[in-house]
N, C-alpha and C. Protein backbone atom coordinates (compact mmCIF):
# COMPACT_ATOMS: atom_id res chain seq x y z
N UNK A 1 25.26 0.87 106.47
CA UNK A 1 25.49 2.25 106.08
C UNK A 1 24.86 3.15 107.14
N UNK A 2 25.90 4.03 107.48
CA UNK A 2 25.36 5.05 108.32
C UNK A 2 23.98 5.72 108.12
N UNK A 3 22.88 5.91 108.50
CA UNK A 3 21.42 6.63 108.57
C UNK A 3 21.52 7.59 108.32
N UNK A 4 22.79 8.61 109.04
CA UNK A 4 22.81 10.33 108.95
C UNK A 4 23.53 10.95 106.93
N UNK A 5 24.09 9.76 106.66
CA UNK A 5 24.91 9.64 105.62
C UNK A 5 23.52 9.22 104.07
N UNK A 6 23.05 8.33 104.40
CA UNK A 6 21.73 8.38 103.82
C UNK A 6 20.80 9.39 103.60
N UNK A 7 20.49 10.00 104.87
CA UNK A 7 19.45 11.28 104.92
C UNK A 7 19.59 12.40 104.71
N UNK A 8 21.59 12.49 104.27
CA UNK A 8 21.73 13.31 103.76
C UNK A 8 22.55 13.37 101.83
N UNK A 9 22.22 11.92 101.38
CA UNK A 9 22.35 11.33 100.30
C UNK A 9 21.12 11.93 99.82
N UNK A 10 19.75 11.74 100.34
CA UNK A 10 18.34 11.62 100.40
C UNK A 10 17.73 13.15 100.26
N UNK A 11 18.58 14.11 100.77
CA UNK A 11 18.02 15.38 100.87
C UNK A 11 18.04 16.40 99.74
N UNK A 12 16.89 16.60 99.42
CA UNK A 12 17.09 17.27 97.80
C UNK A 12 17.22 18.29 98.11
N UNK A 13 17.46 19.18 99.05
CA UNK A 13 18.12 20.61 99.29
C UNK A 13 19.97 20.44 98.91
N UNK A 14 20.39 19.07 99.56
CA UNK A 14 21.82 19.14 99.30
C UNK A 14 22.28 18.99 98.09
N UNK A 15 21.21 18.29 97.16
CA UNK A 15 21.96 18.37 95.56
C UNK A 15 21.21 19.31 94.80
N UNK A 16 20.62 20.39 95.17
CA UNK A 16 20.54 21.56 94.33
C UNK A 16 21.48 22.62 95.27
N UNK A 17 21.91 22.45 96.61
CA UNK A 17 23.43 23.35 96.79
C UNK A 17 24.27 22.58 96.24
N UNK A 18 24.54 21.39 95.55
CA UNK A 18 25.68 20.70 94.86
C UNK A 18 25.39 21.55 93.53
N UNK A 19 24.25 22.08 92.53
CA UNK A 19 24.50 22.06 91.59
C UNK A 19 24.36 23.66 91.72
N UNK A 20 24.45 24.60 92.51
CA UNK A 20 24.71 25.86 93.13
C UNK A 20 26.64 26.00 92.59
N UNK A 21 27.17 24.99 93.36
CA UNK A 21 28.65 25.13 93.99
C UNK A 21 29.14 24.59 92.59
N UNK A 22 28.54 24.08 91.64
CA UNK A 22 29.24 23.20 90.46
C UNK A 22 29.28 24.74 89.49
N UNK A 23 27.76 25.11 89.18
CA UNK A 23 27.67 26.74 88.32
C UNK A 23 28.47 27.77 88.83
N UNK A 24 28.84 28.04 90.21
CA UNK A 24 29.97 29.25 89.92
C UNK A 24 31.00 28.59 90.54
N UNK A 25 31.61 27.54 91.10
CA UNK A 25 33.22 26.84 91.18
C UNK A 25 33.50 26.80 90.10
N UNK A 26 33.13 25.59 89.34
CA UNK A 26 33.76 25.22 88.36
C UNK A 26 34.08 26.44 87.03
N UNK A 27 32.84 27.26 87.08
CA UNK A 27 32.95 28.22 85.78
C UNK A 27 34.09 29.24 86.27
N UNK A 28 34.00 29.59 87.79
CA UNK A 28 34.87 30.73 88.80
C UNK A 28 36.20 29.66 88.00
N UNK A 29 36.53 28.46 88.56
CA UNK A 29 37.90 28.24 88.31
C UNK A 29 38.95 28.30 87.17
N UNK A 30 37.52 28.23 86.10
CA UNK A 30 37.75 28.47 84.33
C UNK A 30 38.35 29.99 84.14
N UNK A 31 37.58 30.99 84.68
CA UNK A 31 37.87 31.99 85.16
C UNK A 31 39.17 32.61 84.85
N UNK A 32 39.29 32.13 86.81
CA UNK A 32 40.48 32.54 87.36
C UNK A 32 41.97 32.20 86.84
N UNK A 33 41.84 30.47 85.84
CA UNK A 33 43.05 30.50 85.09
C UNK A 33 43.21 30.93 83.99
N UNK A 34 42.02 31.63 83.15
CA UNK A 34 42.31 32.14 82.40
C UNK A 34 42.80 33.57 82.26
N UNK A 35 42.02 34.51 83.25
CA UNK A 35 42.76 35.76 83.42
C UNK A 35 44.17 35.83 84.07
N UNK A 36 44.22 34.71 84.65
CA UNK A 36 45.69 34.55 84.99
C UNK A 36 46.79 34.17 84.09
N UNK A 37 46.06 34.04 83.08
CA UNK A 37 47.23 33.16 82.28
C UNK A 37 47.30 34.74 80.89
N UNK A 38 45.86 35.32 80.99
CA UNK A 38 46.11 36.58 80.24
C UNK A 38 46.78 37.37 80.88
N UNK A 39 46.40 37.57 82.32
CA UNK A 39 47.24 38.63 83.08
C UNK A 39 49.05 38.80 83.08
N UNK A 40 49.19 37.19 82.87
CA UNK A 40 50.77 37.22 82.74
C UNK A 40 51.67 37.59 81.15
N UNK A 41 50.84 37.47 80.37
CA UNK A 41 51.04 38.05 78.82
C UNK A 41 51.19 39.93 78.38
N UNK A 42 49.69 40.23 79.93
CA UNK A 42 49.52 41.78 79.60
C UNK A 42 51.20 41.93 80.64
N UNK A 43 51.16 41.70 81.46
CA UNK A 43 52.24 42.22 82.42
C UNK A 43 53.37 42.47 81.51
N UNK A 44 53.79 41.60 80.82
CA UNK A 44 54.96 41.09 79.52
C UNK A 44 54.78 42.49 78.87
N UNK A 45 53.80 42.33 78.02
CA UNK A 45 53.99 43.83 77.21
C UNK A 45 53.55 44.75 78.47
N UNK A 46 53.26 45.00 79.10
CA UNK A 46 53.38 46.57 79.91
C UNK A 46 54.84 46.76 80.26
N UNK A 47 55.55 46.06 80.71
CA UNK A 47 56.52 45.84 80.98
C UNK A 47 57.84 47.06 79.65
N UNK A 48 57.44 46.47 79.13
CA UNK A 48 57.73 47.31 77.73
C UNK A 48 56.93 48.33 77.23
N UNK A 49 55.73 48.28 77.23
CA UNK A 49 54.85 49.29 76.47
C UNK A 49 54.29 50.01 77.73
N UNK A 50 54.22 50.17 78.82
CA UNK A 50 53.14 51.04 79.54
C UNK A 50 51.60 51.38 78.80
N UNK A 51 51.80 51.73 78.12
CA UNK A 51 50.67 53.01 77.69
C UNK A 51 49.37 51.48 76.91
N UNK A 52 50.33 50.62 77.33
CA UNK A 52 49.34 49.38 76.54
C UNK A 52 48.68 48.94 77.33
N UNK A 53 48.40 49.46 78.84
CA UNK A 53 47.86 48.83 80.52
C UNK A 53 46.21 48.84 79.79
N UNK A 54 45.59 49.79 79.25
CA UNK A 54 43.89 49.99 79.02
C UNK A 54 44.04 48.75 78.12
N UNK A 55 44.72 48.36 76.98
CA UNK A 55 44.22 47.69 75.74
C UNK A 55 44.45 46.19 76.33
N UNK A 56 45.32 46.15 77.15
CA UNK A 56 45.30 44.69 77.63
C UNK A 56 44.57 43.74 79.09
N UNK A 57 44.33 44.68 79.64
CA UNK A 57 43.34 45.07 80.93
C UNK A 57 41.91 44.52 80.01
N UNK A 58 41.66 45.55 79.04
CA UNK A 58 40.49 44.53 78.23
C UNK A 58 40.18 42.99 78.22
N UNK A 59 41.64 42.62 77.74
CA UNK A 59 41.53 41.66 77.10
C UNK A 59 42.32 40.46 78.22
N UNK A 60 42.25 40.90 79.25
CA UNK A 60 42.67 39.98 80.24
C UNK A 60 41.65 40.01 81.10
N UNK A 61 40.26 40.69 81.01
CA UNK A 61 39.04 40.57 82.16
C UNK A 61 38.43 39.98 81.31
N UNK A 62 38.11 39.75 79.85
CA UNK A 62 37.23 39.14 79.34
C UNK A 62 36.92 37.80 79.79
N UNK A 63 37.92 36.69 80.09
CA UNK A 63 37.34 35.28 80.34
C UNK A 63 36.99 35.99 81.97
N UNK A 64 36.97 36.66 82.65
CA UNK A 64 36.19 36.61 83.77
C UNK A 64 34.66 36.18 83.70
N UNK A 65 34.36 36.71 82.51
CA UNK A 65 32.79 36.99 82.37
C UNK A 65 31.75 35.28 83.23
N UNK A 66 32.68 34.22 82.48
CA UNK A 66 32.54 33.22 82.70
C UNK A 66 31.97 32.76 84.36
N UNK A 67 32.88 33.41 85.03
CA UNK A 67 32.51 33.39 86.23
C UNK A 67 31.18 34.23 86.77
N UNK A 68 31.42 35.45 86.37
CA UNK A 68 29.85 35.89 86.63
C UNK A 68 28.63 34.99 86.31
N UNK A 69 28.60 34.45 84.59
CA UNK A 69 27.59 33.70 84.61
C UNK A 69 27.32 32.27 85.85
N UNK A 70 28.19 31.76 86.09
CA UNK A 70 27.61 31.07 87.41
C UNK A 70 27.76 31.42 87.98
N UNK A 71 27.95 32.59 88.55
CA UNK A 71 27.90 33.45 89.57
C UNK A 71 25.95 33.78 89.69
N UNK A 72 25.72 34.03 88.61
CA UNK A 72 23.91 34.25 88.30
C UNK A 72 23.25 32.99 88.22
N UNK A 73 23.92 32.23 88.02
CA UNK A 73 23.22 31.02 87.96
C UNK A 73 22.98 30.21 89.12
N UNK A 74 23.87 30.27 89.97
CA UNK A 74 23.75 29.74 91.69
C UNK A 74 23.09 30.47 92.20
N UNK A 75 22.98 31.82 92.14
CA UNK A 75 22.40 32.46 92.88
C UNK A 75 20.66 32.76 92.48
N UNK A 76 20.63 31.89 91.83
CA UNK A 76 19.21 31.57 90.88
C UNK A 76 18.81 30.19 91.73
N UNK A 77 19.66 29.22 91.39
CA UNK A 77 19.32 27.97 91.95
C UNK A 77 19.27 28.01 93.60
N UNK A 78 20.21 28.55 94.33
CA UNK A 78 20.01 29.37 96.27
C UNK A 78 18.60 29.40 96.10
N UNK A 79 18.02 30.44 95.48
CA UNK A 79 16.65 30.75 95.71
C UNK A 79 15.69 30.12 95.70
N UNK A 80 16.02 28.93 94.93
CA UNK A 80 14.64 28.11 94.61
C UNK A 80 15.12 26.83 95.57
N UNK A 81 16.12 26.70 96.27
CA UNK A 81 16.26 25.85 97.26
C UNK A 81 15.73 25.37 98.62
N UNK A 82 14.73 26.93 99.44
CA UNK A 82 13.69 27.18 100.33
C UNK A 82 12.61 26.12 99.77
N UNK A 83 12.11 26.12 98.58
CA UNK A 83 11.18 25.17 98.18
C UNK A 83 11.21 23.52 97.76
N UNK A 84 12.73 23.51 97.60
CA UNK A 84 13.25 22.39 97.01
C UNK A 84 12.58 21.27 98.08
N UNK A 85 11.40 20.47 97.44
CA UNK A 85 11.04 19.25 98.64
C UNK A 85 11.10 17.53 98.36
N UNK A 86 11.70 17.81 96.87
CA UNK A 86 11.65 16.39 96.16
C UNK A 86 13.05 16.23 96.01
N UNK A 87 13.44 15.09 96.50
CA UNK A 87 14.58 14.84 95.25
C UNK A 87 14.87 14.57 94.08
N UNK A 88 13.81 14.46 93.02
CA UNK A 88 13.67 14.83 91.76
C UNK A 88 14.11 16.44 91.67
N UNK A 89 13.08 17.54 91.92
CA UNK A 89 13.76 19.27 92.40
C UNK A 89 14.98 18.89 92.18
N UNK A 90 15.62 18.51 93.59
CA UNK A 90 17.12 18.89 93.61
C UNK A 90 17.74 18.01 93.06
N UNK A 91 17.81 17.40 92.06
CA UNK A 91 19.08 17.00 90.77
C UNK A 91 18.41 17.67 89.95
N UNK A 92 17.38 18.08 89.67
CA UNK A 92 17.41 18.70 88.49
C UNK A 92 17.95 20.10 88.97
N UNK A 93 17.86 20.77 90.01
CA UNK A 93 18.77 21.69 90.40
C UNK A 93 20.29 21.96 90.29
N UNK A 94 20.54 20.37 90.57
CA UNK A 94 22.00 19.73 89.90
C UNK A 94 22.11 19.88 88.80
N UNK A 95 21.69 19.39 88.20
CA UNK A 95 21.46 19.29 86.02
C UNK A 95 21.59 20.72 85.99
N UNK A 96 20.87 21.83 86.08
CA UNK A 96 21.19 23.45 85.74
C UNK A 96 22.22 23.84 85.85
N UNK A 97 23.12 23.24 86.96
CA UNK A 97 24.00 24.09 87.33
C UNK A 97 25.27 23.73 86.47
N UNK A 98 25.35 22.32 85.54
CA UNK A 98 26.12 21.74 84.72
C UNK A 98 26.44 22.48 84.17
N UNK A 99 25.59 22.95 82.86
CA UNK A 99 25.58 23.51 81.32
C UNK A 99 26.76 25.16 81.70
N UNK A 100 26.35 26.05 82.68
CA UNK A 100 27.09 26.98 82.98
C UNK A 100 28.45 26.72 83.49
N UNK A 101 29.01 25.43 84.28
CA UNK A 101 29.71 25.33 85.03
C UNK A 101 30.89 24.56 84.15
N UNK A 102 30.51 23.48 83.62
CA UNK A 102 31.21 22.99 82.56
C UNK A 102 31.78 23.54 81.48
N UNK A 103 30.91 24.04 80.68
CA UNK A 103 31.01 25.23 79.56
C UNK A 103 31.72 26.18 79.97
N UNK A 104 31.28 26.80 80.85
CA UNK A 104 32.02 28.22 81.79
C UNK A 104 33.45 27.90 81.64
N UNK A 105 34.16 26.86 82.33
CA UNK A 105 35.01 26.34 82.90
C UNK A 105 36.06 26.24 81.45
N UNK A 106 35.41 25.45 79.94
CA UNK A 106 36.27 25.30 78.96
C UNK A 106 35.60 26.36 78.51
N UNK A 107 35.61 26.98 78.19
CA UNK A 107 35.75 28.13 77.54
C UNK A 107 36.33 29.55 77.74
N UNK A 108 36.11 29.65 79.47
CA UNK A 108 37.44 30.21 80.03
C UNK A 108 38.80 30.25 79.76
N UNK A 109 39.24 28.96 79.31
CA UNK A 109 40.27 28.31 79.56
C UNK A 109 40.90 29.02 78.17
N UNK A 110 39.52 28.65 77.14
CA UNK A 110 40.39 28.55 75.35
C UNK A 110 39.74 30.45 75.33
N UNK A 111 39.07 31.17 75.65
CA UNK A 111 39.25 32.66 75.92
C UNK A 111 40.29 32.89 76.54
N UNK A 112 40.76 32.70 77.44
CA UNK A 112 41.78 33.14 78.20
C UNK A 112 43.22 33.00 77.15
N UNK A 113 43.28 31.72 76.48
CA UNK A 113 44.21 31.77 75.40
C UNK A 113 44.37 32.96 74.17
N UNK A 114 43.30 32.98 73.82
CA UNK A 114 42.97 33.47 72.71
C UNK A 114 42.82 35.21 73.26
N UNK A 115 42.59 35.32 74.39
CA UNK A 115 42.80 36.97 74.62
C UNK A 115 44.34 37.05 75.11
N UNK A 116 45.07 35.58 75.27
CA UNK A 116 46.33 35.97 75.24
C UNK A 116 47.01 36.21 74.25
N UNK A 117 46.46 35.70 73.05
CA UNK A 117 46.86 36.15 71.95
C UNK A 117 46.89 37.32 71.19
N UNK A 118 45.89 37.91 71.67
CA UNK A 118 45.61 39.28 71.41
C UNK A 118 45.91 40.41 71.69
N UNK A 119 46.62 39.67 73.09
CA UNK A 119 47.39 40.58 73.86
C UNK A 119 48.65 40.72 73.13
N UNK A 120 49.31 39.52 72.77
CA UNK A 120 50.59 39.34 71.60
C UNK A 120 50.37 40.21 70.67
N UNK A 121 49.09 40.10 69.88
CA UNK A 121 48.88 41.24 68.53
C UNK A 121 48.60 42.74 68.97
N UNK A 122 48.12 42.85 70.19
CA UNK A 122 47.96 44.70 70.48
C UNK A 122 49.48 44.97 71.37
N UNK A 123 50.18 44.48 71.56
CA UNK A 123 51.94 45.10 71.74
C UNK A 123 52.47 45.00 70.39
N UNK A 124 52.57 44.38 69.34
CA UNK A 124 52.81 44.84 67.97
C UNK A 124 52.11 45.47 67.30
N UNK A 125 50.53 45.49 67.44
CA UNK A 125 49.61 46.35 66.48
C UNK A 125 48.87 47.07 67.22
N UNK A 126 48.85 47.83 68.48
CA UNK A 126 47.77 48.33 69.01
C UNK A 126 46.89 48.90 68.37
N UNK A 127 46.77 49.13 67.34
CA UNK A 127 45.50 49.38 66.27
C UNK A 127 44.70 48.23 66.70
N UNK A 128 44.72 47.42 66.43
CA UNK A 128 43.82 45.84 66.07
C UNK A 128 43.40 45.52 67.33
N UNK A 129 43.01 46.32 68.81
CA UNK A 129 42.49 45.51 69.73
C UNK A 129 41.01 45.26 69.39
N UNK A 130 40.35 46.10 68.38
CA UNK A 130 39.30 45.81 67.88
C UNK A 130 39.12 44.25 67.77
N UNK A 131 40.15 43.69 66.44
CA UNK A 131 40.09 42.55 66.36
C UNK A 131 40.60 41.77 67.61
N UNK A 132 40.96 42.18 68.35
CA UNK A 132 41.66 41.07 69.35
C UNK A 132 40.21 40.76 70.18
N UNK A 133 39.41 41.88 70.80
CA UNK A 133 38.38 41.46 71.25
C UNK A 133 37.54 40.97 70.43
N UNK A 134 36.94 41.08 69.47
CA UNK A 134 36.27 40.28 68.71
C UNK A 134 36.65 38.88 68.39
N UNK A 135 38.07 38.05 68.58
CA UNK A 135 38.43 36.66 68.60
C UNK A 135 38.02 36.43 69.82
N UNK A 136 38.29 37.11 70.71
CA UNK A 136 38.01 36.73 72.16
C UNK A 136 36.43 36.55 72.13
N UNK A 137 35.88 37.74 71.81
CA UNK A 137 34.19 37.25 72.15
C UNK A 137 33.58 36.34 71.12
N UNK A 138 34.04 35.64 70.22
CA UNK A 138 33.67 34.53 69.42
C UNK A 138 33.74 33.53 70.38
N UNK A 139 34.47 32.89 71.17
CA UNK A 139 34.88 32.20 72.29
C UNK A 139 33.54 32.47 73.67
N UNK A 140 33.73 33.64 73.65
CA UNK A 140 32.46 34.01 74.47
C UNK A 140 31.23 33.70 74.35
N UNK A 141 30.54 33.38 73.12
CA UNK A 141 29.56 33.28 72.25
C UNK A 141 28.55 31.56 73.15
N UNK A 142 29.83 30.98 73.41
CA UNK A 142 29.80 29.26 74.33
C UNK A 142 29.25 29.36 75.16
N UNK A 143 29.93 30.03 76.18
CA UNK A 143 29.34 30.91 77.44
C UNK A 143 28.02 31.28 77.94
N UNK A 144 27.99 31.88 76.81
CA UNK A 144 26.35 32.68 76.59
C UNK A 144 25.34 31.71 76.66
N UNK A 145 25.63 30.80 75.53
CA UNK A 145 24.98 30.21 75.66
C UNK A 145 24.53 29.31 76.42
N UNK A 146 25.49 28.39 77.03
CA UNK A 146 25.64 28.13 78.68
C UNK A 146 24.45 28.35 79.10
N UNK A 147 24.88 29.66 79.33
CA UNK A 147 24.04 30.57 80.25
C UNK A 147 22.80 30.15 80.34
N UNK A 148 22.42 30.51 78.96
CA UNK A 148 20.82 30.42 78.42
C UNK A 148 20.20 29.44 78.33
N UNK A 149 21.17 28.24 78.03
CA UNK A 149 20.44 26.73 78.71
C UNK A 149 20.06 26.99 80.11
N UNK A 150 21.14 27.25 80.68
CA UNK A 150 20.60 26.96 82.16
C UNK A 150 19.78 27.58 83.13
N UNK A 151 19.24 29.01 82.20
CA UNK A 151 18.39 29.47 82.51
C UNK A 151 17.20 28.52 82.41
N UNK A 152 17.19 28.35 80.73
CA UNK A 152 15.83 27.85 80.33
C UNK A 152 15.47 26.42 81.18
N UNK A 153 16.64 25.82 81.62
CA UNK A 153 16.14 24.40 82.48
C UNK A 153 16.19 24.95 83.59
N UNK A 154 16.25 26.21 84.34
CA UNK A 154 15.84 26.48 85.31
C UNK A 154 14.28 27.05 85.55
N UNK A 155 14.00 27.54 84.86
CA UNK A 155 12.79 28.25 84.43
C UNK A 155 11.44 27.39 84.37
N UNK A 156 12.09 25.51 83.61
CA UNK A 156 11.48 24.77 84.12
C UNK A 156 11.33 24.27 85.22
N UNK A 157 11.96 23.83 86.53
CA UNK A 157 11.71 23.67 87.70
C UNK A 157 10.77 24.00 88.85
């Protein structure tokens, strides 16, 4: 086995930037198909409704949020990477970046549904985007919490 391939198997800076790139890729990619998949529902009713662009604009940025949180969470784990000198550190740097990135990622996915749905109920009821965001942020609720694991196992490090 290659030496350079080892030493960099070996380097606990590279698997706390692995668990950097896992907290906002994977949660970013949860993301991005979910507002995409809302974005194509709001387009549908604007298409017809115009005046429905604010109520569905809501409800098609909501699974973004997902991405911000590992967006905060890498950029948490970056920082503590200058110090990173064990390779114990950096997987557990890895391990943090899971809980946001994973989670992020499905829950994006089933928000992004579920604010597409809402998008369905505010072109027939635009009264009810109340309720439409409130299904959506029940979904959100995962997220959060995510989050807050991976704070708290960061916090230990």
């Amino acid at each position: 086995m290659d030496l350079k391939f080892v030493d960099l198997f070996l380097n606990p800076k590279v698997w706390g930037l692995l668990g950097a790139v896992i907290a906002f890729m994977v949660a970013a990619l949860g993301s991005s198909k979910a507002c995409g998949t809302a974005g194509q529902a709001a387009a549908g009713v604007v298409t017809e409704e115009p005046s429905r662009f604010a109520a569905t604009m809501i409800l098609q940025a909501l699974p973004a949020t997902q991405a911000i949180y590992g967006f905060v969470i890498a950029f948490m784990i970056v920082n503590k990477i200058p110090a990173t000198e064990t390779l114990e550190t950096g997987l557990a740097l890895l391990a943090t970046g899971l809980p946001v990135g994973i989670v992020g990622y499905i829950s994006a996915i089933w928000q992004g549904k579920v604010a597409t749905a809402g998008i369905h109920l505010v072109a027939k009821r635009p009264e009810a985007l109340g309720n439409a965001i409130i299904y959506a942020l029940m979904v959100e609720m995962f997220a959060i919490l995510s989050l807050v694991v991976s704070i708290l196992m960061l916090n230990q490090i």
